[in-house]
C-alpha atoms as a PDB file:
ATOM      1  CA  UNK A   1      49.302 116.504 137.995  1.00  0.00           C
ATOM      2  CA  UNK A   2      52.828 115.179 137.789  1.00  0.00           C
ATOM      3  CA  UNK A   3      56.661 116.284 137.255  1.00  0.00           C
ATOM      4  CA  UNK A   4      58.492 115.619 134.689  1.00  0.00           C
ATOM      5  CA  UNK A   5      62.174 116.480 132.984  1.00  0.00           C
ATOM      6  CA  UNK A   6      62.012 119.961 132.202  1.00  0.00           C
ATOM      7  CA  UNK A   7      64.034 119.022 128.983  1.00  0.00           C
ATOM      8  CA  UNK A   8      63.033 115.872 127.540  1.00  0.00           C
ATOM      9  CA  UNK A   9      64.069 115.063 124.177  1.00  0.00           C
ATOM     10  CA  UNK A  10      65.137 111.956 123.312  1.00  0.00           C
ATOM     11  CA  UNK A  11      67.804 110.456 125.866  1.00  0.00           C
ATOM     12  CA  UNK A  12      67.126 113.188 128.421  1.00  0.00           C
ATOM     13  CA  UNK A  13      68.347 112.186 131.908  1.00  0.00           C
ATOM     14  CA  UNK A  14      65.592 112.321 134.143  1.00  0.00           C
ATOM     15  CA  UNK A  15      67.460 113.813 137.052  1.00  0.00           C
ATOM     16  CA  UNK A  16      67.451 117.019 135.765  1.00  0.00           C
ATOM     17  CA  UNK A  17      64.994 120.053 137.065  1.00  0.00           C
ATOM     18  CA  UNK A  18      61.439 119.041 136.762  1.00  0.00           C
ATOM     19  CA  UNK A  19      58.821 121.270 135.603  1.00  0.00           C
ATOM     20  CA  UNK A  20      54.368 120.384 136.397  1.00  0.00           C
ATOM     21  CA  UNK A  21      52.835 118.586 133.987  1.00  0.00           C
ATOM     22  CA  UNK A  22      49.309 117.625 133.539  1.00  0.00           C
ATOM     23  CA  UNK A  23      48.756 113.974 131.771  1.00  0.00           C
ATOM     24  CA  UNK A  24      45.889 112.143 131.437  1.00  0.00           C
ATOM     25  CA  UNK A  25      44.874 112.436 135.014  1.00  0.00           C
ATOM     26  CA  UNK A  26      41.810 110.758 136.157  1.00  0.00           C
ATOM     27  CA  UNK A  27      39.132 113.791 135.981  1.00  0.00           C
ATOM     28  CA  UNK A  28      35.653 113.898 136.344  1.00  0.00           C
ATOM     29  CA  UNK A  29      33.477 111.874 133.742  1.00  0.00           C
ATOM     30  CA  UNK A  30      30.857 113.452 131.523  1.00  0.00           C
ATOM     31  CA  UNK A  31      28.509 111.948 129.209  1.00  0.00           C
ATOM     32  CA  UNK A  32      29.675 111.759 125.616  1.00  0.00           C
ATOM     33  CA  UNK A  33      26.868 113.067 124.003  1.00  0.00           C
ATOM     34  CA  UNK A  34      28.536 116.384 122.765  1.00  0.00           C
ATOM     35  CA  UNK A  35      30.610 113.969 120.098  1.00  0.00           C
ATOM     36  CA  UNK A  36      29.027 114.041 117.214  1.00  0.00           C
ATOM     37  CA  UNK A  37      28.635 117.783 116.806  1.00  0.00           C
ATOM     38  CA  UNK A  38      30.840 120.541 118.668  1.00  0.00           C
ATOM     39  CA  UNK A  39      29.007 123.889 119.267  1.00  0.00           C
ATOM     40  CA  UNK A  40      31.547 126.693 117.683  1.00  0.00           C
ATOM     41  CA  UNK A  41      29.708 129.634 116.741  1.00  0.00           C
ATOM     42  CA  UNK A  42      29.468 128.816 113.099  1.00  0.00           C
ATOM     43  CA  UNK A  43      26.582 127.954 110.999  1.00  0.00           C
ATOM     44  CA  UNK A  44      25.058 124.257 111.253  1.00  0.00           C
ATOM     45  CA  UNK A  45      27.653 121.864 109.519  1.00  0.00           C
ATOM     46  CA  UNK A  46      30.916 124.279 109.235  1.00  0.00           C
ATOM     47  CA  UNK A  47      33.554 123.172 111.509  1.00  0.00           C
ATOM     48  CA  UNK A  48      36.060 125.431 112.337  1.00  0.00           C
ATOM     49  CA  UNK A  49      38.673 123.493 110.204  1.00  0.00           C
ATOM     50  CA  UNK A  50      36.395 124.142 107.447  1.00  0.00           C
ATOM     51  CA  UNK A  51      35.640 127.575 107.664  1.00  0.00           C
ATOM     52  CA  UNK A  52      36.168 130.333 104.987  1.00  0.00           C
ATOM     53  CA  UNK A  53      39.505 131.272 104.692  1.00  0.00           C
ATOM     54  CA  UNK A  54      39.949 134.916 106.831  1.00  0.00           C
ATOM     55  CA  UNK A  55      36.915 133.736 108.799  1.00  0.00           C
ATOM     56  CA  UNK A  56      37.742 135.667 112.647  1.00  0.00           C
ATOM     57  CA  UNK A  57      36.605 132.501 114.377  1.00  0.00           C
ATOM     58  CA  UNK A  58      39.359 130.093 112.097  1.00  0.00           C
ATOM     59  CA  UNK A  59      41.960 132.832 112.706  1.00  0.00           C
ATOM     60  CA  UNK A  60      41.585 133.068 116.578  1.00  0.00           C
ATOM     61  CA  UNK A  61      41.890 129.249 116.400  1.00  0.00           C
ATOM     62  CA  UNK A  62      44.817 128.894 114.379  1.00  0.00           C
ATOM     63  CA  UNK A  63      46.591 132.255 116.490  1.00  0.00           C
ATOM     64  CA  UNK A  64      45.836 129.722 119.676  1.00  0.00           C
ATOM     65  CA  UNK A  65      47.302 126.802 117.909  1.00  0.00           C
ATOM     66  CA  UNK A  66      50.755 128.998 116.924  1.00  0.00           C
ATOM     67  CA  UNK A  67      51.274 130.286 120.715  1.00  0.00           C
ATOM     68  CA  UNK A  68      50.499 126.413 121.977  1.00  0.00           C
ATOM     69  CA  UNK A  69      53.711 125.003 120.250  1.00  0.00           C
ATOM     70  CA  UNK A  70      55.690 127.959 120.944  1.00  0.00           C
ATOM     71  CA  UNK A  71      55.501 128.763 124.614  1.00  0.00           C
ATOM     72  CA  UNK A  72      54.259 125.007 125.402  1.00  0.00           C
ATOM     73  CA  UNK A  73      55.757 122.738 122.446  1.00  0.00           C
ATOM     74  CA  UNK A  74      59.029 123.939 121.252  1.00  0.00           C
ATOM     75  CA  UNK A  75      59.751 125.969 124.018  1.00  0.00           C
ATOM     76  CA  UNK A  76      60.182 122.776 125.963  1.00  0.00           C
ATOM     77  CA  UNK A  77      62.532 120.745 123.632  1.00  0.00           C
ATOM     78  CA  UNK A  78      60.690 119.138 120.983  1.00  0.00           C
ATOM     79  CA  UNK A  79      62.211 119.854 117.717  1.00  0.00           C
ATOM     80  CA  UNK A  80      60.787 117.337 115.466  1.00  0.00           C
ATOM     81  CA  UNK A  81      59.855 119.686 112.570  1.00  0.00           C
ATOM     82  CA  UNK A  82      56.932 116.659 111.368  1.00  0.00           C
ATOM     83  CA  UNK A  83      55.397 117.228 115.033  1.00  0.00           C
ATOM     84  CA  UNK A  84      55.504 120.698 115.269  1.00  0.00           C
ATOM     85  CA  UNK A  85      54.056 121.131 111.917  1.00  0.00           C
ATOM     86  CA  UNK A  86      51.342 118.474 113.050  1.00  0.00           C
ATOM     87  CA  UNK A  87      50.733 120.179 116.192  1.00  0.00           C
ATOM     88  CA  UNK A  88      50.276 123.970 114.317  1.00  0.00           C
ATOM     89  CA  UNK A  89      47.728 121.997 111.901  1.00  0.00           C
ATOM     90  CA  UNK A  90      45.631 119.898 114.113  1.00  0.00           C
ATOM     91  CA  UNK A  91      42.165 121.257 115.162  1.00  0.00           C
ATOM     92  CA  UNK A  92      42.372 120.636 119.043  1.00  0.00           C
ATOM     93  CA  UNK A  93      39.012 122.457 119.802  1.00  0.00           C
ATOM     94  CA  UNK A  94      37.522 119.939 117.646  1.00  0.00           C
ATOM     95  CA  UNK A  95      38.453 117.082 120.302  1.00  0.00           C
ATOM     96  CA  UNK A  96      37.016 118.867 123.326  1.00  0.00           C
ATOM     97  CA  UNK A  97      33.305 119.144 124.346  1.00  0.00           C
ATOM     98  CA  UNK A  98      31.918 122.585 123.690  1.00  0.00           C
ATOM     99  CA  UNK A  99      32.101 123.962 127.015  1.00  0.00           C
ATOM    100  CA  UNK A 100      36.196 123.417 127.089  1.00  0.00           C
ATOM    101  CA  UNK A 101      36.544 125.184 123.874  1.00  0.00           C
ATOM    102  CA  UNK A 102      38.119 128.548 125.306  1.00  0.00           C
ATOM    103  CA  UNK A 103      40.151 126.367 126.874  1.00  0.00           C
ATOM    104  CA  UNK A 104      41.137 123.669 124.352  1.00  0.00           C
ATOM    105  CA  UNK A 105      44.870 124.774 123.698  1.00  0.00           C
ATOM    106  CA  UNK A 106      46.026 125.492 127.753  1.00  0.00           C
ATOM    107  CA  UNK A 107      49.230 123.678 129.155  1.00  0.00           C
ATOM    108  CA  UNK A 108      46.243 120.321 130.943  1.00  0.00           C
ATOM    109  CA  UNK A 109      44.487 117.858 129.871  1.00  0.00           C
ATOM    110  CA  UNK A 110      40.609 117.857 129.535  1.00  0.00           C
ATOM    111  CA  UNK A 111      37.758 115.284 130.453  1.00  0.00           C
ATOM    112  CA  UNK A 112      36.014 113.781 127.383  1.00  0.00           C
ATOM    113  CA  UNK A 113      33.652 111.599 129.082  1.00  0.00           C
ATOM    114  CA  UNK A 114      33.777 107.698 130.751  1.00  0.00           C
ATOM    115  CA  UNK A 115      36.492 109.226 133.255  1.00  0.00           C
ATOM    116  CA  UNK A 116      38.696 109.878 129.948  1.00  0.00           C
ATOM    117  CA  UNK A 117      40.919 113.028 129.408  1.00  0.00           C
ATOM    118  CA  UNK A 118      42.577 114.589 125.852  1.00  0.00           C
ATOM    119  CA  UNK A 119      46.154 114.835 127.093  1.00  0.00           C
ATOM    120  CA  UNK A 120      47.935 118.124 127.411  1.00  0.00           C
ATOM    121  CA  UNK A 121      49.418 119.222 124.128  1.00  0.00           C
ATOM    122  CA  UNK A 122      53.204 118.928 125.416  1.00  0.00           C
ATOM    123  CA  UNK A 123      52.912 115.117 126.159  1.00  0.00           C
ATOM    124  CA  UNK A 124      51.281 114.645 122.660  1.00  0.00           C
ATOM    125  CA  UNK A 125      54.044 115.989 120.857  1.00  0.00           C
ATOM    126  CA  UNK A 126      56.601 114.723 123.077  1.00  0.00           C
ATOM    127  CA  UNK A 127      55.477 111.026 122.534  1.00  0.00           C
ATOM    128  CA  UNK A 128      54.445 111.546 118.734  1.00  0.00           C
ATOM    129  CA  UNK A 129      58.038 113.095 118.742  1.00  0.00           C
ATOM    130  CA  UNK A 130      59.911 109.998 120.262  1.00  0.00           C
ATOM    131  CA  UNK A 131      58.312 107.360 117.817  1.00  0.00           C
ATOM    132  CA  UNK A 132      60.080 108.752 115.566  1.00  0.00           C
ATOM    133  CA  UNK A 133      57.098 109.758 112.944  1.00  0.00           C
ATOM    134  CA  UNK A 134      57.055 110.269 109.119  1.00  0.00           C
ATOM    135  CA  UNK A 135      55.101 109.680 105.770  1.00  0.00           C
ATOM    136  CA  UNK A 136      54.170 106.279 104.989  1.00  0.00           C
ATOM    137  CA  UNK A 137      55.019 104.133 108.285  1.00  0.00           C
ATOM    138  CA  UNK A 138      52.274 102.252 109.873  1.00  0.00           C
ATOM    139  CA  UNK A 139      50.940 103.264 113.612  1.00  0.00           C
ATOM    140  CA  UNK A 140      48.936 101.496 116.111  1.00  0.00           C
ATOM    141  CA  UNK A 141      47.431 103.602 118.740  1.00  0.00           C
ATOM    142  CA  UNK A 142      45.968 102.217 121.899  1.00  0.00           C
ATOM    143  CA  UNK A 143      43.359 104.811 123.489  1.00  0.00           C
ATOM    144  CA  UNK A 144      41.712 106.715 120.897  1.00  0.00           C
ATOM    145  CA  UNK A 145      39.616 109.045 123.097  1.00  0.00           C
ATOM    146  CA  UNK A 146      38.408 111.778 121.145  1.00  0.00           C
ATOM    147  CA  UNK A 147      40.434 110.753 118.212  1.00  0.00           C
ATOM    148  CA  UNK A 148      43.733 114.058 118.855  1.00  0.00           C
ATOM    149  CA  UNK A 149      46.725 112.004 118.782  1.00  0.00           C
ATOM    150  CA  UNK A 150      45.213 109.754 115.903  1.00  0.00           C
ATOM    151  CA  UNK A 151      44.581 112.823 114.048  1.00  0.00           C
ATOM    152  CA  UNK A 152      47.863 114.701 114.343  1.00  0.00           C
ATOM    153  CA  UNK A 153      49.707 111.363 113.489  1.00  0.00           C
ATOM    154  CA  UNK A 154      47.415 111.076 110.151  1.00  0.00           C
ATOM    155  CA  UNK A 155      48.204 115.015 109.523  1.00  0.00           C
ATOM    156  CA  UNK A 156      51.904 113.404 109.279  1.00  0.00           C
ATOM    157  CA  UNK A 157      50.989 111.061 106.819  1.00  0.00           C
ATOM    158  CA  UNK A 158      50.913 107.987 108.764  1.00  0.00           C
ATOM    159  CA  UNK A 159      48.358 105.020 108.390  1.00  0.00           C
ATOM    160  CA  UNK A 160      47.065 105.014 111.817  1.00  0.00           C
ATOM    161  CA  UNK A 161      45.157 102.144 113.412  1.00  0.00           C
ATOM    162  CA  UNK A 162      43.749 103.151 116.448  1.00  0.00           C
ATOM    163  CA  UNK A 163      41.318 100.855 119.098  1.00  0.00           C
ATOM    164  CA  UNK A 164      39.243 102.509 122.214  1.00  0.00           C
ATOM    165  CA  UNK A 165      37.600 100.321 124.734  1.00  0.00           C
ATOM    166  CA  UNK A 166      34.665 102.326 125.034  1.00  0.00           C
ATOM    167  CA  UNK A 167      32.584 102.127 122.240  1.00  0.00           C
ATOM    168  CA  UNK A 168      30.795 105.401 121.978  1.00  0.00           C
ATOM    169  CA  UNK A 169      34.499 107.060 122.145  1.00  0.00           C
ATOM    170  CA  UNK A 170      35.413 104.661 119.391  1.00  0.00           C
ATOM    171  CA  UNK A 171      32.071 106.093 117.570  1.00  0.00           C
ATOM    172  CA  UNK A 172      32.524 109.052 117.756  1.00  0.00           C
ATOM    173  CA  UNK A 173      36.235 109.802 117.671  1.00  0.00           C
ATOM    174  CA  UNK A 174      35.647 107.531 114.078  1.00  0.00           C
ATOM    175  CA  UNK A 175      33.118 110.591 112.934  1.00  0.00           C
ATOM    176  CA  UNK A 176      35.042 113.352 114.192  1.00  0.00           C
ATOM    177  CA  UNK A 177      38.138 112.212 112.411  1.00  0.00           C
ATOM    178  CA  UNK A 178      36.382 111.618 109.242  1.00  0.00           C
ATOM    179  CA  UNK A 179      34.342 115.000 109.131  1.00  0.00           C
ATOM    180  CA  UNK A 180      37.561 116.980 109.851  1.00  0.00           C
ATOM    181  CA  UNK A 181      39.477 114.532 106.966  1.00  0.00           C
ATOM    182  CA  UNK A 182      41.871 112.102 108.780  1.00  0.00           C
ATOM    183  CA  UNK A 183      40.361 109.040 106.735  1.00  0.00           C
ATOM    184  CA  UNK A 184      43.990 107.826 106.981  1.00  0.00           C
ATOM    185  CA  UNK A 185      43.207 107.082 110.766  1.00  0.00           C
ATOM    186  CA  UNK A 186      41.149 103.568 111.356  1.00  0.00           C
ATOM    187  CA  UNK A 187      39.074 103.294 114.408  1.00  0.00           C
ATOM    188  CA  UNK A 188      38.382  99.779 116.262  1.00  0.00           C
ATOM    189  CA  UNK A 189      36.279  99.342 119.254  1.00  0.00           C
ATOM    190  CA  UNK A 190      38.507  96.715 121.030  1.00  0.00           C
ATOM    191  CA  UNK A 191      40.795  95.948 123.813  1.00  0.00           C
ATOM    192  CA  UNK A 192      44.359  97.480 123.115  1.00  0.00           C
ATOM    193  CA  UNK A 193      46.297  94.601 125.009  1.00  0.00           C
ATOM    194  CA  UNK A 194      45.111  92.445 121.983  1.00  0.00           C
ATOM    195  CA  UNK A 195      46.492  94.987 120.050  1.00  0.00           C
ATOM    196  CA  UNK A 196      45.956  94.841 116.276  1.00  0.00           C
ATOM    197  CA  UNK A 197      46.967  91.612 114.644  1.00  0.00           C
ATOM    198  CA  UNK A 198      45.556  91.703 111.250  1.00  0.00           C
ATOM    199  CA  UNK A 199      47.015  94.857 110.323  1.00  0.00           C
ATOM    200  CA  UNK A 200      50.513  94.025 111.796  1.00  0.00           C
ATOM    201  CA  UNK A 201      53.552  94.575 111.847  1.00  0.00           C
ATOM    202  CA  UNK A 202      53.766  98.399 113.023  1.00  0.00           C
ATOM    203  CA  UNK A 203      56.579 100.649 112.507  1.00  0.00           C
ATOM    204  CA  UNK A 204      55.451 102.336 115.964  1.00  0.00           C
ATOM    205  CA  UNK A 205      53.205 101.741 118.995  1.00  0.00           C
ATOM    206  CA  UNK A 206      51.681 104.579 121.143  1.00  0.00           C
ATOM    207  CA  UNK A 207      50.093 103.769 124.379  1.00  0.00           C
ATOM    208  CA  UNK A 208      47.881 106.722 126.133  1.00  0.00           C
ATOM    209  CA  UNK A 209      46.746 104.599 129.114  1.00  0.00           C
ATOM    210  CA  UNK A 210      49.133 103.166 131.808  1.00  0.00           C
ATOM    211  CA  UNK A 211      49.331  99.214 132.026  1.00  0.00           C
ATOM    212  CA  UNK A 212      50.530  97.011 134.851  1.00  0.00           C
ATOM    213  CA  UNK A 213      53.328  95.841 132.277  1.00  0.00           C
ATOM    214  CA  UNK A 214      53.955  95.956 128.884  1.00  0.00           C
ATOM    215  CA  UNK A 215      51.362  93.571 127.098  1.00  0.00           C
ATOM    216  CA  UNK A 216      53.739  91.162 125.185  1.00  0.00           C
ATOM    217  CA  UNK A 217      51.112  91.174 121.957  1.00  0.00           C
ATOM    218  CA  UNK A 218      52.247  94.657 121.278  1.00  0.00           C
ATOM    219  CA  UNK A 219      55.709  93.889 121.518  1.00  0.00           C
ATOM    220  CA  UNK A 220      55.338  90.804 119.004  1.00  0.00           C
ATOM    221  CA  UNK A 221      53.394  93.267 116.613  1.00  0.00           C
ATOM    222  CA  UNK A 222      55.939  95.577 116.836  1.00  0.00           C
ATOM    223  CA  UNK A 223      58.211  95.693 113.037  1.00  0.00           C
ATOM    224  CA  UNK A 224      61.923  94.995 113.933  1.00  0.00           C
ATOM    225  CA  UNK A 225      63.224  98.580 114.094  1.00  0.00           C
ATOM    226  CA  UNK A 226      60.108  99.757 115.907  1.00  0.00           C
ATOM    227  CA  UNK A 227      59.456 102.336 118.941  1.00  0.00           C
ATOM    228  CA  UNK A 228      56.874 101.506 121.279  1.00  0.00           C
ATOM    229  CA  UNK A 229      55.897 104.106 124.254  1.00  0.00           C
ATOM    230  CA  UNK A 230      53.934 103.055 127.071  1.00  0.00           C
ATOM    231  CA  UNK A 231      53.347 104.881 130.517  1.00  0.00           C
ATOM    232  CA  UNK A 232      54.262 101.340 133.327  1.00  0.00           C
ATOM    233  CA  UNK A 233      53.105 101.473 136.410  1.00  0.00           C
ATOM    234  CA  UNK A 234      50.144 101.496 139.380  1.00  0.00           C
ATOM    235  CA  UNK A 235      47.103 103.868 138.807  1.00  0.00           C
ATOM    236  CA  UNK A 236      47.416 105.243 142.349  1.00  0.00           C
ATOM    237  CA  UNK A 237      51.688 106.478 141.657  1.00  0.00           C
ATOM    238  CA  UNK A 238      53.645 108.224 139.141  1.00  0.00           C
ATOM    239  CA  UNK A 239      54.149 106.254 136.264  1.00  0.00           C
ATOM    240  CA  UNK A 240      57.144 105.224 134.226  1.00  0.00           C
ATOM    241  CA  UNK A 241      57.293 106.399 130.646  1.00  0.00           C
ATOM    242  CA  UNK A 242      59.114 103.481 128.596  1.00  0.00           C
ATOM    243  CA  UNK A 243      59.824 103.301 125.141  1.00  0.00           C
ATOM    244  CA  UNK A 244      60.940  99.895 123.832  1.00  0.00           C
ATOM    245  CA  UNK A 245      62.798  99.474 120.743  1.00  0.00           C
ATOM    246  CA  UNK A 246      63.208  95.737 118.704  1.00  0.00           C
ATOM    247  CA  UNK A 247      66.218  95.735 116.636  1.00  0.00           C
ATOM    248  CA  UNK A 248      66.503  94.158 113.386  1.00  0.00           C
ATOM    249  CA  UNK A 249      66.974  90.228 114.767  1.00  0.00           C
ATOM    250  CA  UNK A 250      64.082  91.094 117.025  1.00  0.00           C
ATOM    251  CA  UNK A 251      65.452  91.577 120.277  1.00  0.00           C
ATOM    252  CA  UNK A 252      64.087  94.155 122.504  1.00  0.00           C
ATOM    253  CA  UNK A 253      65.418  96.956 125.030  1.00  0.00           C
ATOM    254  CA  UNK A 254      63.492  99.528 126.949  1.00  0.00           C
ATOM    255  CA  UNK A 255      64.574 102.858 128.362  1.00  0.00           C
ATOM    256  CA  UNK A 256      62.648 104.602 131.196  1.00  0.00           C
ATOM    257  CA  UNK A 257      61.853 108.273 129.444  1.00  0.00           C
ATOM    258  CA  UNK A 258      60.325 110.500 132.489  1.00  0.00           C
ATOM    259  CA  UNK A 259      57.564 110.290 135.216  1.00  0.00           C
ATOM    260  CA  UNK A 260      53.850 110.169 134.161  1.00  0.00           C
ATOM    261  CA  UNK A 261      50.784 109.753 135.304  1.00  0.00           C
ATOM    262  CA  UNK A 262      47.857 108.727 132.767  1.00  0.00           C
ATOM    263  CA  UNK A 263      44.045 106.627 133.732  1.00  0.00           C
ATOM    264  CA  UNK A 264      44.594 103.158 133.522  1.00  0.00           C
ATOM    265  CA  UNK A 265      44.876 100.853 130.150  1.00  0.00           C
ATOM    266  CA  UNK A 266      41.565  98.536 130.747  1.00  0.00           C
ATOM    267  CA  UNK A 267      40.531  95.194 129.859  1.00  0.00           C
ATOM    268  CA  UNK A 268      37.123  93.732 128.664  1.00  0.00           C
ATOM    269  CA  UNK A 269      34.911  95.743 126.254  1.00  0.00           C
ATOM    270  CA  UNK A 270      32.498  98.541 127.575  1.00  0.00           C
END
């Protein structure tokens, strides 16, 4: 649990009133094997996402999703119509183990396994808002846990190359976003300071663990005219959310966004 700006679009000052926020805290780990399949009350195979059209258990769903960006989304200043739309269309019960379901679209994060959490909706949006996302650009995620932000930046038409640590995550966050039809996103099992050479230069960077410093391959794979976002800082504090941005000769600048707290960006394949 941290604080952060109550309003926090982009440029916000973060002196002014703080609201709670819940971010990736470190939460107790659970084994991973509810990823391949999530338990919904529908008949073997049918995801929710693919249910009949007017089917009550799609419709309850999608009413959740609506009052999510409304009273947790919008209501707190992000305005990017792309991310909003995104955030309406995006399956989150799909990314949570079936006994978090009736709680999949709350205002906190969730465990996933390997001491790993979904973030809370808000700070999804709010960084998918600040990398300024559209149709066509190129993304490099580092962290792709159960595979939520990847999805909801393929549901905005981006190309999204996304690495996990943890290879089971990386397995099954790669099935999970195929069955529900986010092809668009690419899963690696890898170590995100590497980042992702071969498929650089990135039009935008998102990093959902917090790192010592800000790993200088990500900056050099970073496209002049390129947002990065990183949470900075020690595992035991409140972290700094930066963004860096590399102008068009290639020189860099970072701004400190607002106070976060996520688990820590890891080294070494598990």
């Amino acid at each position: 649990m941290i604080e952060c700006p109550r309003d926090v679009g982009q440029g916000a000052d973060v002196a002014q009133p703080l609201r709670v926020v819940h971010i990736r805290s470190q939460m107790p780990s659970r084994p991973a094997s509810w990823f391949p399949v999530l338990a919904l009350a529908l008949p073997l195979g049918v995801t929710a996402a693919q249910a009949p059209e007017g089917s009550a258990e799609r419709a309850r769903f999608r009413a959740q999703r609506l009052a999510m960006v409304e009273q947790q989304i919008a209501a707190e200043g992000v305005a990017d119509t792309a991310t909003l739309r995104a955030m309406r269309t995006v399956p989150r019960h799909e990314f949570v183990p079936p006994e978090y379901v009736a709680r999949a679209y709350g205002d906190h994060p969730l465990p996933i396994g390997y001491g790993q959490t979904i973030s809370q909706p808000y700070i999804v949006a709010y960084m998918t808002e600040i990398v300024r996302p559209r149709r066509g650009m190129r993304v490099l995620e580092v962290g792709t846990g159960s595979g939520y932000q990847a999805a909801v930046l393929a549901e905005i038409g981006g190309r999204v190359y996304t690495m996990e640590i943890f290879e089971a995550l990386a397995t099954s966050a790669r099935a999970r976003l195929e069955r529900l039809g986010y092809g668009a996103a690419i899963v690696r099992h890898g170590d995100g300071n590497d980042g992702w050479p071969d498929a650089a230069p990135f039009d935008a960077i998102l990093v959902t663990a917090a790192a010592g410093h800000i790993p200088p391959l990500l900056i050099e794979q970073l496209k002049p005219g390129g947002r990065l976002v990183i949470p900075v800082g020690s595992v035991y504090g409140v972290q700094d959310l930066i963004l860096v941005e590399k102008d068009a000769g290639g020189d860099v600048r970072t701004r400190h966004l607002l106070p976060v707290r996520f688990v820590p960006l890891l080294s070494g394949l598990r």
